[in-house]
Structure formats: C-alpha cells, structure tokens
N, C-alpha and C. Protein backbone atom coordinates (compact mmCIF):
# COMPACT_ATOMS: atom_id res chain seq x y z
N UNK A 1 -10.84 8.11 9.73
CA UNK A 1 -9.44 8.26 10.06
C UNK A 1 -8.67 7.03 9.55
N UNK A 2 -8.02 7.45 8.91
CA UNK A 2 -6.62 5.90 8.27
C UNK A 2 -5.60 5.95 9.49
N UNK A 3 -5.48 4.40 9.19
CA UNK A 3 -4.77 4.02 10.18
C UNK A 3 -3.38 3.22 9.52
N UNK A 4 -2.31 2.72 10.31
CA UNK A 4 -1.52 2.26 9.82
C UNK A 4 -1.39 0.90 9.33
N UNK A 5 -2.44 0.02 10.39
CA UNK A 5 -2.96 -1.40 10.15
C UNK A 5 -3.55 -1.69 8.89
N UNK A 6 -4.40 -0.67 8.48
CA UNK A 6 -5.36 -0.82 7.34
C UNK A 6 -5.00 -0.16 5.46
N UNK A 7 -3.30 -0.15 5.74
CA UNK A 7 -2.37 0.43 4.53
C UNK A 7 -1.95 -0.99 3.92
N UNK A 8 -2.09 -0.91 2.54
CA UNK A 8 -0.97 -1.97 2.02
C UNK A 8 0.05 -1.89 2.24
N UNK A 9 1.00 -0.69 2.79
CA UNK A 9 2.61 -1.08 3.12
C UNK A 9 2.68 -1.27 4.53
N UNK A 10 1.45 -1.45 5.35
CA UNK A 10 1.87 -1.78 6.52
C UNK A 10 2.73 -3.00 6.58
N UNK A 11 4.07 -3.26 7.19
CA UNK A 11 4.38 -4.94 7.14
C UNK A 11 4.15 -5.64 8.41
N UNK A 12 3.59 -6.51 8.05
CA UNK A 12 3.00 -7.60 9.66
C UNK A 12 3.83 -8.94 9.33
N UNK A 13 4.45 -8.73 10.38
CA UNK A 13 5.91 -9.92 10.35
C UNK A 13 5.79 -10.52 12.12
N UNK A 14 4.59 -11.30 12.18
CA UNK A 14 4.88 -11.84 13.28
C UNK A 14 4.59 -11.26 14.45
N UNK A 15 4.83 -10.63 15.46
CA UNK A 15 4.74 -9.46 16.69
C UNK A 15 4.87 -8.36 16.00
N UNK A 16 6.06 -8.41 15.07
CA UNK A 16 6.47 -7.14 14.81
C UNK A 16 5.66 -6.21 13.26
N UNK A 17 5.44 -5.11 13.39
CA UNK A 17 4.97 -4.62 12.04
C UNK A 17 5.59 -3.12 12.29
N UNK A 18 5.75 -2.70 11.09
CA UNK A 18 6.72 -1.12 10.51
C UNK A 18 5.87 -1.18 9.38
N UNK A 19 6.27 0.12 9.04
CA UNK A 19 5.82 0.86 7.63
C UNK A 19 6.78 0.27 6.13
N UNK A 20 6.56 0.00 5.52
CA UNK A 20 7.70 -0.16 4.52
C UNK A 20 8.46 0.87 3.80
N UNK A 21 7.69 2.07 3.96
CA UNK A 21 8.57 3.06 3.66
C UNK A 21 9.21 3.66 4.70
N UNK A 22 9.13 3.17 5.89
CA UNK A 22 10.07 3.83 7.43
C UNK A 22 9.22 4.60 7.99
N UNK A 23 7.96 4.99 8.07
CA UNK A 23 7.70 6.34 8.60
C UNK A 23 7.32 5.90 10.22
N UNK A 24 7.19 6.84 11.33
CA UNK A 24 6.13 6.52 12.16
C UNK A 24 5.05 6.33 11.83
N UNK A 25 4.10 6.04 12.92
CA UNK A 25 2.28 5.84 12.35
C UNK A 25 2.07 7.38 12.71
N UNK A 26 1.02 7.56 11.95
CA UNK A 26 0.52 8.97 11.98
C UNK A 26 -0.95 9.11 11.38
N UNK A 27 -2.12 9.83 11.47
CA UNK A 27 -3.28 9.62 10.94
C UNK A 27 -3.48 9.91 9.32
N UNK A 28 -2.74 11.35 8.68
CA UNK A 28 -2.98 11.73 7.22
C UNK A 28 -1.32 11.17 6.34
N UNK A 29 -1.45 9.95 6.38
CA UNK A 29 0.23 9.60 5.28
C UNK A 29 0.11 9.62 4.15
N UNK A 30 0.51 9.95 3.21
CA UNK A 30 0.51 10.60 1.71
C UNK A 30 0.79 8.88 1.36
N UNK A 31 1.05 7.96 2.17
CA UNK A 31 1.78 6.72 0.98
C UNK A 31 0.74 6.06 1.12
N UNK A 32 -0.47 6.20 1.87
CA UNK A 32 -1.78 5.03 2.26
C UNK A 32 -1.82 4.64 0.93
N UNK A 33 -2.15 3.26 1.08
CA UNK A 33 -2.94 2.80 -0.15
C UNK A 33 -3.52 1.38 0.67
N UNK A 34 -4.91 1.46 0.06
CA UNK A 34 -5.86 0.53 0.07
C UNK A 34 -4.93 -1.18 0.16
N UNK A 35 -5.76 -1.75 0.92
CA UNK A 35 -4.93 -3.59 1.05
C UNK A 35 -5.65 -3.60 -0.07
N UNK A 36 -4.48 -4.60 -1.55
CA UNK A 36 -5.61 -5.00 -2.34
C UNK A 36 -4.80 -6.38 -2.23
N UNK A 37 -5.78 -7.34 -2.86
CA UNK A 37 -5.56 -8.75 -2.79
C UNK A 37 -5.60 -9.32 -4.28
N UNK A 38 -4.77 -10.37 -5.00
CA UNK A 38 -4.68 -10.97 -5.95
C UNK A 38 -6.10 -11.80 -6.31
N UNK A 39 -6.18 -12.09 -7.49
CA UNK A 39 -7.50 -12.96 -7.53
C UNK A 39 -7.33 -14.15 -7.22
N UNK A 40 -8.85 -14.09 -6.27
CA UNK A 40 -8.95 -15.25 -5.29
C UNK A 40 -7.75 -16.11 -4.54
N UNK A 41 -7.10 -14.83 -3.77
CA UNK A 41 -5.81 -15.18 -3.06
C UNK A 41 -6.45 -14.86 -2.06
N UNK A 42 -6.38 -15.62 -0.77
CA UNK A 42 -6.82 -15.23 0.71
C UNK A 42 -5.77 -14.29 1.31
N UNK A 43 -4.41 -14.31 0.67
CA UNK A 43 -3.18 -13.47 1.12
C UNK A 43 -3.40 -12.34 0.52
N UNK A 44 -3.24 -10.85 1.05
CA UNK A 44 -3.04 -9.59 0.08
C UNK A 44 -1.50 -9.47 -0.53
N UNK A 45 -1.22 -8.92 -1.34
CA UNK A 45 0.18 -8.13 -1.94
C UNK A 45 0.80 -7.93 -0.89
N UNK A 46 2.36 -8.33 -1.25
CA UNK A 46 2.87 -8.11 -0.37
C UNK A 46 2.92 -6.36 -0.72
N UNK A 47 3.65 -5.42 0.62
CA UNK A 47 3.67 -4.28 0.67
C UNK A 47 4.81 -3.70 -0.82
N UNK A 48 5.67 -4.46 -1.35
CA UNK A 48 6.38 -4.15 -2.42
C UNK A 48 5.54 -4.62 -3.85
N UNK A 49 4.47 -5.49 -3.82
CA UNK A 49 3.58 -5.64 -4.84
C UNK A 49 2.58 -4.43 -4.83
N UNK A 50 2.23 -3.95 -3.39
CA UNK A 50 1.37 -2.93 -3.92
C UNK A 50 2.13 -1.27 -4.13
N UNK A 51 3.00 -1.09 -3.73
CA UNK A 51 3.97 -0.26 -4.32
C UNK A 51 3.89 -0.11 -5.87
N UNK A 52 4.45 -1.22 -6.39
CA UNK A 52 4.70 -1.13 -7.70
C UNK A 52 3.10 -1.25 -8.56
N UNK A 53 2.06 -1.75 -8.05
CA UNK A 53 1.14 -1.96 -8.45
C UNK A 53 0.45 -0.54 -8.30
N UNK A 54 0.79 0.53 -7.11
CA UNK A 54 0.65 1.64 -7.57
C UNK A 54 1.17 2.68 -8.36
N UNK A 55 2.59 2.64 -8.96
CA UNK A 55 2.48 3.40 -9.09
C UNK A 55 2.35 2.91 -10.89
N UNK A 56 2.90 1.74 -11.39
CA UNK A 56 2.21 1.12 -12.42
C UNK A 56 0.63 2.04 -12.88
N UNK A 57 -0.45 2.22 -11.73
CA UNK A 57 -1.72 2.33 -12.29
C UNK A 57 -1.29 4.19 -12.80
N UNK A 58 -0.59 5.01 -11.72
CA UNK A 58 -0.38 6.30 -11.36
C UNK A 58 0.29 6.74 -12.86
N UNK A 59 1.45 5.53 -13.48
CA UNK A 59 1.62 6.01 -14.99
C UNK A 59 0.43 5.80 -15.79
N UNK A 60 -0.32 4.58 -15.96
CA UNK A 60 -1.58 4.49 -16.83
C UNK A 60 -2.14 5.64 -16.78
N UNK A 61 -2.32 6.24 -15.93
CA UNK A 61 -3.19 7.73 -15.69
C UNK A 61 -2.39 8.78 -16.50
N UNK A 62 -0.93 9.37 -15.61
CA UNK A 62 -0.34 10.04 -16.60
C UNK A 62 -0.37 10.02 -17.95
N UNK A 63 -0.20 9.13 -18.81
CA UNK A 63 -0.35 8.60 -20.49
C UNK A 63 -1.42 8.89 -20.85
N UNK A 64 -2.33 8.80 -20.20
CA UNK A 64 -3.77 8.75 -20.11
C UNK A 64 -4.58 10.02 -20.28
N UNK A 65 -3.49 11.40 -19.68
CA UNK A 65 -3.80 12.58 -19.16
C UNK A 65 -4.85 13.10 -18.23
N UNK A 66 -4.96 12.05 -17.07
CA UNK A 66 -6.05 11.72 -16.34
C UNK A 66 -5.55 12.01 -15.38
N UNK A 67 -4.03 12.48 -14.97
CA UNK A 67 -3.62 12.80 -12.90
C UNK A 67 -3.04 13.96 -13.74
C-alpha cells in the first residue's frame, strides 16, 4: 500500500506536510513517485525537482517510443 509519507511530492515543512499537488492522502494516487535523492546528497529532491525530474524521464520515453 503507498502512502503519502513515502511520495516525492509529499512536502514536510516542519509539523506541517501537504501534497504538492493539493490532493488529500489517499492509498492509489496517480502522482506517487518514488523519493529519489541527488548523488551522495543525504537531502532528497525537493518535491518540484522530482516533478520535473519526472516528467523530463516520461519525455525520454515518449522520443524513445517506449510509453
């Protein structure tokens, strides 16, 4: 089961954390994506680095004729 904690757009700001795209938490969200982390950064992407870092890979594919 995915959770909302374990999304790269989760944002954790202190007490407070939201979705970066607005949604409630919910178990099946179409926007999950994996926490990924920079090389040898102890910090992950922020939630607008992995945004763009997805969908960046999502065109490589398209061009690609691979999605």
């Amino acid at each position: 089961m995915i959770k909302c904690e374990q999304c790269g757009m989760y944002v954790r700001d202190g007490e407070q954390a939201i979705c970066f795209k607005k949604l409630s938490p919910k178990d099946n969200c179409m926007y999950f994506i994996e926490i990924r982390y920079e090389d040898g950064e102890p910090e992950p992407l922020t939630p607008l680095q992995q945004s763009l870092l997805s969908e960046r890979m999502l065109k490589q594919r398209v061009f690609k004729g691979l999605a």
